[in-house]
N, C-alpha and C. Protein backbone atom coordinates (compact mmCIF):
# COMPACT_ATOMS: atom_id res chain seq x y z
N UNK A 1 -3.53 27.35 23.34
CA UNK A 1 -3.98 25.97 23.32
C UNK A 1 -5.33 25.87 24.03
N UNK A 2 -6.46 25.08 23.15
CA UNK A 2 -7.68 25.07 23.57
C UNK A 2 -7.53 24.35 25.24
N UNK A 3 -7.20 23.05 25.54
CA UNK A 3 -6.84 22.26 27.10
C UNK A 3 -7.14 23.06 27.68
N UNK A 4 -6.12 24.23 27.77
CA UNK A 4 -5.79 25.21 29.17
C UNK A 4 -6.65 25.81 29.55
N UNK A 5 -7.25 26.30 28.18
CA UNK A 5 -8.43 27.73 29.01
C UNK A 5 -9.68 26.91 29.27
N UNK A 6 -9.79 25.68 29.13
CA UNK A 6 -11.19 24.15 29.95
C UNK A 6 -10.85 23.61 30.96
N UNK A 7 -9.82 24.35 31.65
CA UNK A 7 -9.81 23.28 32.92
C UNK A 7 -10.14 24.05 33.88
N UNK A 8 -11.12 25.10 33.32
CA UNK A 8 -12.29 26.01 34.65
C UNK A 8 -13.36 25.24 34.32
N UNK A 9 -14.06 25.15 33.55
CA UNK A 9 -15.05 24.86 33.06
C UNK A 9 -15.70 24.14 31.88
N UNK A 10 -16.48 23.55 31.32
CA UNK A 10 -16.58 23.21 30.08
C UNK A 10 -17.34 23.60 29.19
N UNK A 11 -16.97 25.10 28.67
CA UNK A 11 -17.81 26.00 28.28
C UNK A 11 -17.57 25.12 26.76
N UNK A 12 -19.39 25.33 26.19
CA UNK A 12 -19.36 24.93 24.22
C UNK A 12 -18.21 25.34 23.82
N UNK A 13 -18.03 26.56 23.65
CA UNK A 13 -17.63 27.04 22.46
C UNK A 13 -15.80 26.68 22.51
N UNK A 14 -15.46 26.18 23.91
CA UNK A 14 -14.31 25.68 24.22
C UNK A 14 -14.20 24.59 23.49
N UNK A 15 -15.36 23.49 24.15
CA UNK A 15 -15.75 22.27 23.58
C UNK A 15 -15.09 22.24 22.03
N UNK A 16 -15.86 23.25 21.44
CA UNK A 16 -15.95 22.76 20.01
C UNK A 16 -14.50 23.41 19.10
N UNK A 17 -14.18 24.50 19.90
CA UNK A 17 -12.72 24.49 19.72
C UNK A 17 -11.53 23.33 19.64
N UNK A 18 -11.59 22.71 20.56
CA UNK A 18 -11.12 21.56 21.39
C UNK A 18 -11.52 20.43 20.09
N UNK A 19 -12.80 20.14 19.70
CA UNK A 19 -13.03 19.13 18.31
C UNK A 19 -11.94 19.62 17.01
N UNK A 20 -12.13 21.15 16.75
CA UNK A 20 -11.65 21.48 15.81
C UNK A 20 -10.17 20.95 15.80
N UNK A 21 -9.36 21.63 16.48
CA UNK A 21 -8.51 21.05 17.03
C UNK A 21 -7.82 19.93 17.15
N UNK A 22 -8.47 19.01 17.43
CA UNK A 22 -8.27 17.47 17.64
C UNK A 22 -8.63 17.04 16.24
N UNK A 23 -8.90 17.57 15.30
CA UNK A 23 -9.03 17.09 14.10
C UNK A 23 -8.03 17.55 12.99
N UNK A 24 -7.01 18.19 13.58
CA UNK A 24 -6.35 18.87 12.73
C UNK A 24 -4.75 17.97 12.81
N UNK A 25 -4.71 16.87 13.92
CA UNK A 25 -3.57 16.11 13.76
C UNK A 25 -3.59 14.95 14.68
N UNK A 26 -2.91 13.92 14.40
CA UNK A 26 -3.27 12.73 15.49
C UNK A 26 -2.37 13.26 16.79
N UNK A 27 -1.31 13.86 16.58
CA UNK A 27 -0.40 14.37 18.04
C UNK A 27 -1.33 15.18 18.73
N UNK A 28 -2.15 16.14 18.68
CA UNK A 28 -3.36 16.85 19.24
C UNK A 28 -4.38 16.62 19.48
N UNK A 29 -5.11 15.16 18.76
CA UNK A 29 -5.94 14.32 19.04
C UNK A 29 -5.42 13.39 20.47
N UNK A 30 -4.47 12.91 20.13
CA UNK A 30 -3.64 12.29 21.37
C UNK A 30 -3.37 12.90 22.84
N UNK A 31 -3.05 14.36 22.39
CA UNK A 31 -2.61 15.01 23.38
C UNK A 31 -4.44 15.81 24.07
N UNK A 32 -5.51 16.19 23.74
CA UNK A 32 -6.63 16.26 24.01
C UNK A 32 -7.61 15.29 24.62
N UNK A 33 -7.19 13.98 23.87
CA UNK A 33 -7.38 12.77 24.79
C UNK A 33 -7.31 12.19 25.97
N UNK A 34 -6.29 12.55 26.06
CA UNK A 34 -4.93 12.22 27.26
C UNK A 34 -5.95 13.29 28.74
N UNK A 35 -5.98 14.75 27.93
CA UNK A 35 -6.22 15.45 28.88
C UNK A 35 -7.70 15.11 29.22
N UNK A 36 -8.60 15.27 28.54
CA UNK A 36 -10.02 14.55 28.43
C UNK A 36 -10.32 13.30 29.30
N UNK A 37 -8.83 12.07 29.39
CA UNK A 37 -9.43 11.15 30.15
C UNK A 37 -9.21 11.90 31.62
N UNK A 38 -8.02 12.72 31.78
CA UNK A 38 -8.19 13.30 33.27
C UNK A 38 -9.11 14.07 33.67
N UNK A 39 -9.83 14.35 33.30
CA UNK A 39 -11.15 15.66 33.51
C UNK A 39 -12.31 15.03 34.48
N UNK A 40 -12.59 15.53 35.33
CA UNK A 40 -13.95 14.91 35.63
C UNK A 40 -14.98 15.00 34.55
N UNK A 41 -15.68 13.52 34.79
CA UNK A 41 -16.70 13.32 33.80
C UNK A 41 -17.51 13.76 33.25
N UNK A 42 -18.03 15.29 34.27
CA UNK A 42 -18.87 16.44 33.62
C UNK A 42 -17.99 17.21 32.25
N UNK A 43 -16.74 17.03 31.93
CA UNK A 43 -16.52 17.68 30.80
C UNK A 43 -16.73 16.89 30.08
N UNK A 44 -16.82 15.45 29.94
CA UNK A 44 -17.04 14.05 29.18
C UNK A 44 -18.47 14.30 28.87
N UNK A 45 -19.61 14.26 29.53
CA UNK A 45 -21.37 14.73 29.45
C UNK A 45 -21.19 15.99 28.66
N UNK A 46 -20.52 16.99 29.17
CA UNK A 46 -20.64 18.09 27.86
C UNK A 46 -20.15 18.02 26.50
N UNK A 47 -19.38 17.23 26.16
CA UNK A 47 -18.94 17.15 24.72
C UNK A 47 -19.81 16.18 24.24
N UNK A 48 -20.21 14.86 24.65
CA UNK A 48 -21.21 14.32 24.35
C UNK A 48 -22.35 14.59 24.05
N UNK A 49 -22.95 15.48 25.04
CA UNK A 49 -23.97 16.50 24.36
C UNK A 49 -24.31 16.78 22.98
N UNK A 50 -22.45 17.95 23.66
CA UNK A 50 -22.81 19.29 21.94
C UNK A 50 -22.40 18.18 20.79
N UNK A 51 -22.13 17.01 20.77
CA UNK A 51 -21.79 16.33 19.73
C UNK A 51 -23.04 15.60 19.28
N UNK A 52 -24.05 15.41 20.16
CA UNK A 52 -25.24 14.97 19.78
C UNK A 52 -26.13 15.86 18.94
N UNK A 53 -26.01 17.43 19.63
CA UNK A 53 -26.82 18.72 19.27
C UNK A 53 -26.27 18.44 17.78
N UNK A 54 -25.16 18.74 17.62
CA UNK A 54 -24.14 18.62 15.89
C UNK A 54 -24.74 17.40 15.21
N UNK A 55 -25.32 16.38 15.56
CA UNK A 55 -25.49 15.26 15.04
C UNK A 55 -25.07 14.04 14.68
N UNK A 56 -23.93 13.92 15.54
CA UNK A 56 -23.01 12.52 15.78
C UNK A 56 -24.02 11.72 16.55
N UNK A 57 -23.42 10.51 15.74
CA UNK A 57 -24.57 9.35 16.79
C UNK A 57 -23.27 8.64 17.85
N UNK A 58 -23.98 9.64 19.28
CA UNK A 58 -23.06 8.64 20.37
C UNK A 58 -24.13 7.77 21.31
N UNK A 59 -24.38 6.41 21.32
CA UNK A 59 -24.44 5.85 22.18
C UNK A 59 -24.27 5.78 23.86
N UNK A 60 -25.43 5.58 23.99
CA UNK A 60 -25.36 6.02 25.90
C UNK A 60 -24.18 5.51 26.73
N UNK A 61 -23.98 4.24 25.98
CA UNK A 61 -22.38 3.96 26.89
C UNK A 61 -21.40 5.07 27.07
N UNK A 62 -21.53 5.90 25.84
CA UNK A 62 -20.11 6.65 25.20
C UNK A 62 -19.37 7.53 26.14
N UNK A 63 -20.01 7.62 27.72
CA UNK A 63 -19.41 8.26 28.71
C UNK A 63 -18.38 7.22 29.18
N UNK A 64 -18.41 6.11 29.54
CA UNK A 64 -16.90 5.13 29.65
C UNK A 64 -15.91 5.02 28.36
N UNK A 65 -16.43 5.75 27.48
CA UNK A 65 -15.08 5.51 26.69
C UNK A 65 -14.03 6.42 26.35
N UNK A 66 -12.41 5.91 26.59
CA UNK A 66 -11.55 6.31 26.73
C UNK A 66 -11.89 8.17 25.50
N UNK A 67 -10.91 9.08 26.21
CA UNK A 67 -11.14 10.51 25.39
C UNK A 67 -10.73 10.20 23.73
N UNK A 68 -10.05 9.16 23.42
CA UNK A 68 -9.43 9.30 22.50
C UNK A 68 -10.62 8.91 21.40
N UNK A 69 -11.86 7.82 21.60
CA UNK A 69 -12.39 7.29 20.94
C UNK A 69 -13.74 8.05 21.07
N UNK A 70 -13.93 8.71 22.09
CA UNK A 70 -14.91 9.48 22.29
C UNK A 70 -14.64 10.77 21.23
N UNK A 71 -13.48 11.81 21.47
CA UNK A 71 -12.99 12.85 20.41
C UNK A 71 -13.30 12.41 18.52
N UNK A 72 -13.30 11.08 18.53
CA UNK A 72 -12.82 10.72 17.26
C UNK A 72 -14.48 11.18 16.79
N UNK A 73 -15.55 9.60 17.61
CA UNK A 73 -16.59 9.95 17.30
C UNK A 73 -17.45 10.80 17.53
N UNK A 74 -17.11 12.09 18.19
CA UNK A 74 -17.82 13.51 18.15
C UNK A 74 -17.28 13.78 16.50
N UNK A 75 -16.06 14.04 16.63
CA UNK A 75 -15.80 14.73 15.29
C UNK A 75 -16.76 14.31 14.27
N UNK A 76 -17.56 12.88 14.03
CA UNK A 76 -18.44 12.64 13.34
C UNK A 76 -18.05 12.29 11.74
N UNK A 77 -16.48 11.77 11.93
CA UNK A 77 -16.25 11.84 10.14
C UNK A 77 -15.83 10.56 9.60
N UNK A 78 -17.17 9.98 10.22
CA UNK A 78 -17.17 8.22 9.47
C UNK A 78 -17.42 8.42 7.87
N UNK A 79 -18.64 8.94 7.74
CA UNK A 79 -19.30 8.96 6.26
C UNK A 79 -18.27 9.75 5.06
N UNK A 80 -17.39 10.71 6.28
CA UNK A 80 -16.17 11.42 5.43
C UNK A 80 -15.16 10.27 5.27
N UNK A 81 -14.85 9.42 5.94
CA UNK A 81 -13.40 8.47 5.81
C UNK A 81 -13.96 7.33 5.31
N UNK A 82 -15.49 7.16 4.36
CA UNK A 82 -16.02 6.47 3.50
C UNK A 82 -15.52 6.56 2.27
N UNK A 83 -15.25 7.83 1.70
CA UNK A 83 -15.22 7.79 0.76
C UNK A 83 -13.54 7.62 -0.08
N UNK A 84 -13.52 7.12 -0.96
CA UNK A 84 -12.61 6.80 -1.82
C UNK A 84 -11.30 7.77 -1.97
N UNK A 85 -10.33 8.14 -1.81
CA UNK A 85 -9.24 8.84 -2.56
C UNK A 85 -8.31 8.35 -3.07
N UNK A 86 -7.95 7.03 -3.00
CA UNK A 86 -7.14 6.99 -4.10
C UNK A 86 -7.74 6.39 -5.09
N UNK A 87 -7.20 6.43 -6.69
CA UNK A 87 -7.60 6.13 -7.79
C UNK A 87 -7.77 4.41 -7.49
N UNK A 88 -8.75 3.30 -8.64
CA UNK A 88 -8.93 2.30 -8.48
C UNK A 88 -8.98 2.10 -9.86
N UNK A 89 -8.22 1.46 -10.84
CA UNK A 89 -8.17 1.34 -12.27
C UNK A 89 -9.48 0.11 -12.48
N UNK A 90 -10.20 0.46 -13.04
CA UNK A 90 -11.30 -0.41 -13.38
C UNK A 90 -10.98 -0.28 -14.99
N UNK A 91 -11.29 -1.71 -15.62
CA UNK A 91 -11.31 -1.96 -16.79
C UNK A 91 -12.46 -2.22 -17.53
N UNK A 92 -13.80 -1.70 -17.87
CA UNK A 92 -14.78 -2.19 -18.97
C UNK A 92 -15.17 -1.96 -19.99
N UNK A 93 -15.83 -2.81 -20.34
CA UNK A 93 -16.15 -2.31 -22.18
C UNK A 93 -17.34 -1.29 -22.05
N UNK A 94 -17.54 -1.07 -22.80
CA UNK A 94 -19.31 0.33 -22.92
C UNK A 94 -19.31 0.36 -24.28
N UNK A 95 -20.10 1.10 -24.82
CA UNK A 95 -20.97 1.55 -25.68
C UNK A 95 -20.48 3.08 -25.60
N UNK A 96 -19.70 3.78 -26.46
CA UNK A 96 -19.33 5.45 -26.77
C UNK A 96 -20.89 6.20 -27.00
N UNK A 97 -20.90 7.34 -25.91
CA UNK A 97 -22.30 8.09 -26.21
C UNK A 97 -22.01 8.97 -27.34
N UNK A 98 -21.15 9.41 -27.53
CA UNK A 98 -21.13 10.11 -29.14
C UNK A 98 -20.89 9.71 -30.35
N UNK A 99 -20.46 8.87 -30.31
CA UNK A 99 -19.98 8.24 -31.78
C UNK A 99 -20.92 6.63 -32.24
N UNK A 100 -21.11 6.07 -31.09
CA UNK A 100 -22.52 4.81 -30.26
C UNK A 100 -20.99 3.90 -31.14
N UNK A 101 -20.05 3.78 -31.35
CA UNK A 101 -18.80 2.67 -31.14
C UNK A 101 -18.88 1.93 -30.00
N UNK A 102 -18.51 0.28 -30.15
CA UNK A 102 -18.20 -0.72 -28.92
C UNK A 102 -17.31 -0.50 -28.79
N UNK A 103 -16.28 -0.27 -27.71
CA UNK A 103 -15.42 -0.25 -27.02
C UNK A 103 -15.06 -1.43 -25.73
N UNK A 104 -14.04 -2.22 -26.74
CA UNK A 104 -13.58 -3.24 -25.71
C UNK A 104 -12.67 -2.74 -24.62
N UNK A 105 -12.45 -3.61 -23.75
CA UNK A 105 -11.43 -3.11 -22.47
C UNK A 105 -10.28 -2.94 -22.94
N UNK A 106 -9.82 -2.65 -22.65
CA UNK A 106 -8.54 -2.36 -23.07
C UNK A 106 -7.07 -3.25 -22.44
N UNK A 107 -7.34 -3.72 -21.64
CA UNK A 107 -6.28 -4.54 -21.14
C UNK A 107 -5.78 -3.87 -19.65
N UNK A 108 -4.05 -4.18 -19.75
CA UNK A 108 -3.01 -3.70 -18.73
C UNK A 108 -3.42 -2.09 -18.80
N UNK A 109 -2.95 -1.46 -19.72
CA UNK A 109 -3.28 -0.17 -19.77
C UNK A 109 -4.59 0.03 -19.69
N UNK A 110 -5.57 0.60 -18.92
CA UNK A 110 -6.98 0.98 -18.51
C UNK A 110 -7.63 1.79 -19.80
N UNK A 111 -8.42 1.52 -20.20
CA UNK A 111 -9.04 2.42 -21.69
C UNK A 111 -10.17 2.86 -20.96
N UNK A 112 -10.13 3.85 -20.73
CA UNK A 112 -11.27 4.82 -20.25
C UNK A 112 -12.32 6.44 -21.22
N UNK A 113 -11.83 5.84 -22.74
CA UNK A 113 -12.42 6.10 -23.59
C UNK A 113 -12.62 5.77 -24.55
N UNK A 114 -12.99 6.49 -25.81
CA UNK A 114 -13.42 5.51 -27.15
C UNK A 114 -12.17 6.18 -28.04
N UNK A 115 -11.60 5.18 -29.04
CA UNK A 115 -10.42 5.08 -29.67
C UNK A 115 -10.64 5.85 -30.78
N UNK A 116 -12.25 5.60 -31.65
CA UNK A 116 -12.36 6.67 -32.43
C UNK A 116 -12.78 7.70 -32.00
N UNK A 117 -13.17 8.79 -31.09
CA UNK A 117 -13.93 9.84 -31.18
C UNK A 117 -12.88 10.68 -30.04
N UNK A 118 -12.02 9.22 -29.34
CA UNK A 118 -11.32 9.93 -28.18
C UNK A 118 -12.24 10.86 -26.94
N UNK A 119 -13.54 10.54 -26.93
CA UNK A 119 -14.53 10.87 -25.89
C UNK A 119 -15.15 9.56 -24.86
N UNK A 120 -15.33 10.29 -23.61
CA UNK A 120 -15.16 9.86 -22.58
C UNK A 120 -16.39 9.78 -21.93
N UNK A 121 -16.89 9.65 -20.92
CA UNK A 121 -17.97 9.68 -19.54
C UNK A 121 -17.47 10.47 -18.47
N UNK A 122 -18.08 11.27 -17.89
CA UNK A 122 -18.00 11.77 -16.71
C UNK A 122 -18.88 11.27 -15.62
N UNK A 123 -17.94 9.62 -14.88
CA UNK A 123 -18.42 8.55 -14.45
C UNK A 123 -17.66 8.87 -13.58
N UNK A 124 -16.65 9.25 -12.77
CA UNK A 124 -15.70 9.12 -11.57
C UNK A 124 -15.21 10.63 -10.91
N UNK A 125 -15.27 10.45 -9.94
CA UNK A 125 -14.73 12.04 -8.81
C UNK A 125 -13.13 11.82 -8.80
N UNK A 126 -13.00 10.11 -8.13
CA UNK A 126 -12.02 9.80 -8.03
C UNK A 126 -11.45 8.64 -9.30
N UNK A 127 -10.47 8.53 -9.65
CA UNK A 127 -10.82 7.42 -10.83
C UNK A 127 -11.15 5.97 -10.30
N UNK A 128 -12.43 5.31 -10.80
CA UNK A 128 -12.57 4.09 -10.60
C UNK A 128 -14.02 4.32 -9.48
N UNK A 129 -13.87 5.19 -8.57
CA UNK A 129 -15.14 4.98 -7.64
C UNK A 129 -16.36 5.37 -8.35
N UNK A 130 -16.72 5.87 -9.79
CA UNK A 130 -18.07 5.68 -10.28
C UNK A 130 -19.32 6.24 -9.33
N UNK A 131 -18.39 7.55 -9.06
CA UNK A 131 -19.44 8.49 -7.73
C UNK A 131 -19.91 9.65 -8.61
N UNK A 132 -19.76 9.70 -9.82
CA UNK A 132 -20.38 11.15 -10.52
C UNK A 132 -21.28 10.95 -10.72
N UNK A 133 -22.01 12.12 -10.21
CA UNK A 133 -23.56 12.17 -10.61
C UNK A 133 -23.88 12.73 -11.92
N UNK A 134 -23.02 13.33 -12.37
CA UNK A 134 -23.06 14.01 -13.78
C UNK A 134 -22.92 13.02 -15.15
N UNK A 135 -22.55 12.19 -15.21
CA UNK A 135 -22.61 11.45 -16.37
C UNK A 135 -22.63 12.11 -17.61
N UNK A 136 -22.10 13.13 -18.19
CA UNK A 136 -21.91 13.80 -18.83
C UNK A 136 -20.78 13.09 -19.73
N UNK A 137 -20.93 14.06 -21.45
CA UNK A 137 -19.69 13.34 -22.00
C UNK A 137 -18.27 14.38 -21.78
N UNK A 138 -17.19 13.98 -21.99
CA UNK A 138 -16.25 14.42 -21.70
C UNK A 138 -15.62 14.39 -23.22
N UNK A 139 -15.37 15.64 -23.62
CA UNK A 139 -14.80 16.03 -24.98
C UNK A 139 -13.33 16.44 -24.81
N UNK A 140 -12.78 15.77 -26.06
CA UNK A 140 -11.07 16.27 -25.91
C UNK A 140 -10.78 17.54 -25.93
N UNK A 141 -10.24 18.37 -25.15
CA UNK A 141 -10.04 19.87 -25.19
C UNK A 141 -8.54 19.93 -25.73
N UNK A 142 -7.54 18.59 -26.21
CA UNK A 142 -6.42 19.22 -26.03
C UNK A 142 -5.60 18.04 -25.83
N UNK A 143 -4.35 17.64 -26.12
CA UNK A 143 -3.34 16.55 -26.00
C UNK A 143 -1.92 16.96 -25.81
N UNK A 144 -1.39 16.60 -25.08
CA UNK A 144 0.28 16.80 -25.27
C UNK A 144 1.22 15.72 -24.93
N UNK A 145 2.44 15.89 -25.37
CA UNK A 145 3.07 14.08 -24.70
C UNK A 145 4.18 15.06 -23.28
N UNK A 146 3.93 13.80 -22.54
CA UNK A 146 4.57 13.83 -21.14
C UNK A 146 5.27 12.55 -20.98
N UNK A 147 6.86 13.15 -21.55
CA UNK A 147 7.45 12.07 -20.76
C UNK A 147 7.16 10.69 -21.62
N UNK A 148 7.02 11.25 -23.48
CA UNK A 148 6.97 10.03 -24.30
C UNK A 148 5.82 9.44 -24.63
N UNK A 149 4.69 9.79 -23.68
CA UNK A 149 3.41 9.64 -23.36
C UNK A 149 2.01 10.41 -23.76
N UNK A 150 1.32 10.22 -24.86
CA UNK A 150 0.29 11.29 -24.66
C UNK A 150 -0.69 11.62 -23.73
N UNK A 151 -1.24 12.42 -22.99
CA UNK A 151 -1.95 12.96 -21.64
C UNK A 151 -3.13 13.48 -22.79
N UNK A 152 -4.06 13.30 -22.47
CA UNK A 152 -5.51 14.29 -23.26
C UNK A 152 -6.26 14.93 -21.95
N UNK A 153 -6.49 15.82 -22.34
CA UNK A 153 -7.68 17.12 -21.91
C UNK A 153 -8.57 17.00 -21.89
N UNK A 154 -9.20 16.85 -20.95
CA UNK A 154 -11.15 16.86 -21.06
C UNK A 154 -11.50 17.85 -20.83
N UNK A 155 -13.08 17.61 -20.90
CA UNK A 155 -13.84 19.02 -20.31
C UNK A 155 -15.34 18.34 -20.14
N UNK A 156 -16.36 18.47 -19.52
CA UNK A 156 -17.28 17.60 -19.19
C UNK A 156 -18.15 18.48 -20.50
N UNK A 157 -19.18 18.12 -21.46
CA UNK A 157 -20.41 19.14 -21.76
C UNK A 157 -20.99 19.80 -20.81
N UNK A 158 -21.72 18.61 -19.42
CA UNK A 158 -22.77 19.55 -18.66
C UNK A 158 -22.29 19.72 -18.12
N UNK A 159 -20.64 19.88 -17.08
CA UNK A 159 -20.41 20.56 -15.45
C UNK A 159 -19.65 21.23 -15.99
N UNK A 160 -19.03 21.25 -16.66
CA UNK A 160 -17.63 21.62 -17.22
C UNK A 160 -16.05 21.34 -16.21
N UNK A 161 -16.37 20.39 -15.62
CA UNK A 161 -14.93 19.88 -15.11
C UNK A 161 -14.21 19.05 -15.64
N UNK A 162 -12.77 19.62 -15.21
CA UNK A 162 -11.69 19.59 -16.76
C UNK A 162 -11.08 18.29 -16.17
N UNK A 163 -10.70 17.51 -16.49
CA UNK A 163 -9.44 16.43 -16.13
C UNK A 163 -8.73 15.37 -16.62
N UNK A 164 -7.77 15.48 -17.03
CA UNK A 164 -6.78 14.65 -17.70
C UNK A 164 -6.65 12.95 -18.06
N UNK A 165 -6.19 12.58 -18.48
CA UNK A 165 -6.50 10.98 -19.03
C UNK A 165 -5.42 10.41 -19.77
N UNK A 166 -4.67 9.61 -19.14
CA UNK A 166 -3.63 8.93 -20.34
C UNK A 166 -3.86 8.18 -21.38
N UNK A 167 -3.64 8.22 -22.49
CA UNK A 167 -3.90 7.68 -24.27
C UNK A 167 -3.49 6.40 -23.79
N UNK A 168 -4.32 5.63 -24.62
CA UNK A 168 -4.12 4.36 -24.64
C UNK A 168 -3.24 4.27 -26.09
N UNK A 169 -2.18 3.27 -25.65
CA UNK A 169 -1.66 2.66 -26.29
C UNK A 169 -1.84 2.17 -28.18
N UNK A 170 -2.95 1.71 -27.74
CA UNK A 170 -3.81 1.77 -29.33
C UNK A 170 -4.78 2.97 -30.15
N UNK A 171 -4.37 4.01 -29.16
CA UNK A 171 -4.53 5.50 -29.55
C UNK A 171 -4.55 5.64 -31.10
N UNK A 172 -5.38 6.14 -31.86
CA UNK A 172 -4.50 6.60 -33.27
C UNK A 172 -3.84 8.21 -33.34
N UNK A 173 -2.44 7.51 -33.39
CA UNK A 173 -1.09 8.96 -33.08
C UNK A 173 -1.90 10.29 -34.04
N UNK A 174 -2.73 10.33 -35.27
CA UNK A 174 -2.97 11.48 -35.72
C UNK A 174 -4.16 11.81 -35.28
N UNK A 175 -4.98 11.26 -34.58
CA UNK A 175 -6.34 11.60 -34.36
C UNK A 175 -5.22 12.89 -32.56
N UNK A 176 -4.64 11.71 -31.96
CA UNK A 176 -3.90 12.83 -30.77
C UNK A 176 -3.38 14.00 -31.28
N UNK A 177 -2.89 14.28 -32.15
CA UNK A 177 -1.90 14.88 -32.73
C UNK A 177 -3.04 16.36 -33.03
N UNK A 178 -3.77 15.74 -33.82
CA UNK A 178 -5.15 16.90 -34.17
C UNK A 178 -6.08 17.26 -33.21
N UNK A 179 -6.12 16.75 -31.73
CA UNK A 179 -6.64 17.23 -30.52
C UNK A 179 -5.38 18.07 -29.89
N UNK A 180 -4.56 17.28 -30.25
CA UNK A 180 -3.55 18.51 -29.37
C UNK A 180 -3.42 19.73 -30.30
N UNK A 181 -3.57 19.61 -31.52
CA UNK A 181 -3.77 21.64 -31.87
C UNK A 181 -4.93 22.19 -31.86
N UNK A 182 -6.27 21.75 -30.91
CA UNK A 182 -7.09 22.32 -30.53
C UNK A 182 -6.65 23.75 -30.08
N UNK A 183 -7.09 24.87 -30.52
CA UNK A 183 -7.06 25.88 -29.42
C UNK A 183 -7.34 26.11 -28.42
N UNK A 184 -6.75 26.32 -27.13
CA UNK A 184 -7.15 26.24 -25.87
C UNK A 184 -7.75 27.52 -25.30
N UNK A 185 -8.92 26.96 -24.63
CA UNK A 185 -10.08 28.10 -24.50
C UNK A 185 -10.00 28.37 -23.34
């Protein structure tokens, strides 16, 4: 346990052990905290430091604040707990880049492609956050039913990342039917 072998000194490489650490669970964040507020304040000035050297923005107050909130913001992972993970069903109409078909929304069920061509956008990392930089089209590689349901296969043209998509409802059953005996490459 990182604690033990810092209560000689507050050597970096302890330090940053000690971050790693504390980032790997809130019971060890808690329990590093705890020990952190007992420390004299020179181990408090050294993590502040090497967390500045790393590039966390701590504020000159940041020596009165409790270990727990101090640990958090060394770790530095605001811009990381920005971003999106769970899916967000967005519904809009577009314009199909391969086939140039209008595509209305689709309703309850989310239509996140075009009905005739069954091609897509590579618009989302996560579904709905509209963080891809690739904008690429997404071609059917492939269909199968799950559970009563058809699932289709993508594949991007320019990145080539693959990822799945549930058929809409107003799907046409033979256009799925003839993507799912695509040969799979």
């Amino acid at each position: 346990m990182v604690v033990r072998a810092m209560h000689t000194d507050p050597d970096p490489d302890a330090l940053r052990a000690l971050l790693q650490e504390s980032g790997d669970s809130r019971k060890a964040l808690k329990r590093h905290a705890q020990w952190l507020d007992a420390e004299p304040d020179g181990t408090k000035l050294a993590l502040i430091q090497m967390a500045r050297k790393q590039g966390a923005d701590l504020p000159d107050q940041a020596e009165s604040w409790p270990g727990k909130k101090l640990i958090r913001r060394a770790l530095d992972r605001q811009a990381q707990a920005q971003v999106r993970r769970n899916p967000r069903h967005l519904d809009q109409a577009f314009d199909c880049l391969h086939c140039g078909a209008a595509v209305a929304a689709g309703g309850r069920p989310v239509r996140d492609h075009c009905p005739a061509c069954l091609r897509s956008q590579h618009v989302d990392v996560v579904p709905g956050d509209r963080a891809s930089q690739c904008q690429g089209i997404l071609d059917p590689i492939g269909a199968q039913q799950r559970g009563g349901a058809w699932v289709i296969r993508y594949q991007c043209r320019d990145c080539g990342h693959l990822q799945n998509n549930k058929a809409h409802p107003q799907d046409d059953p033979a256009l799925l039917a003839k993507v799912s005996a695509l040969p799979t490459s």
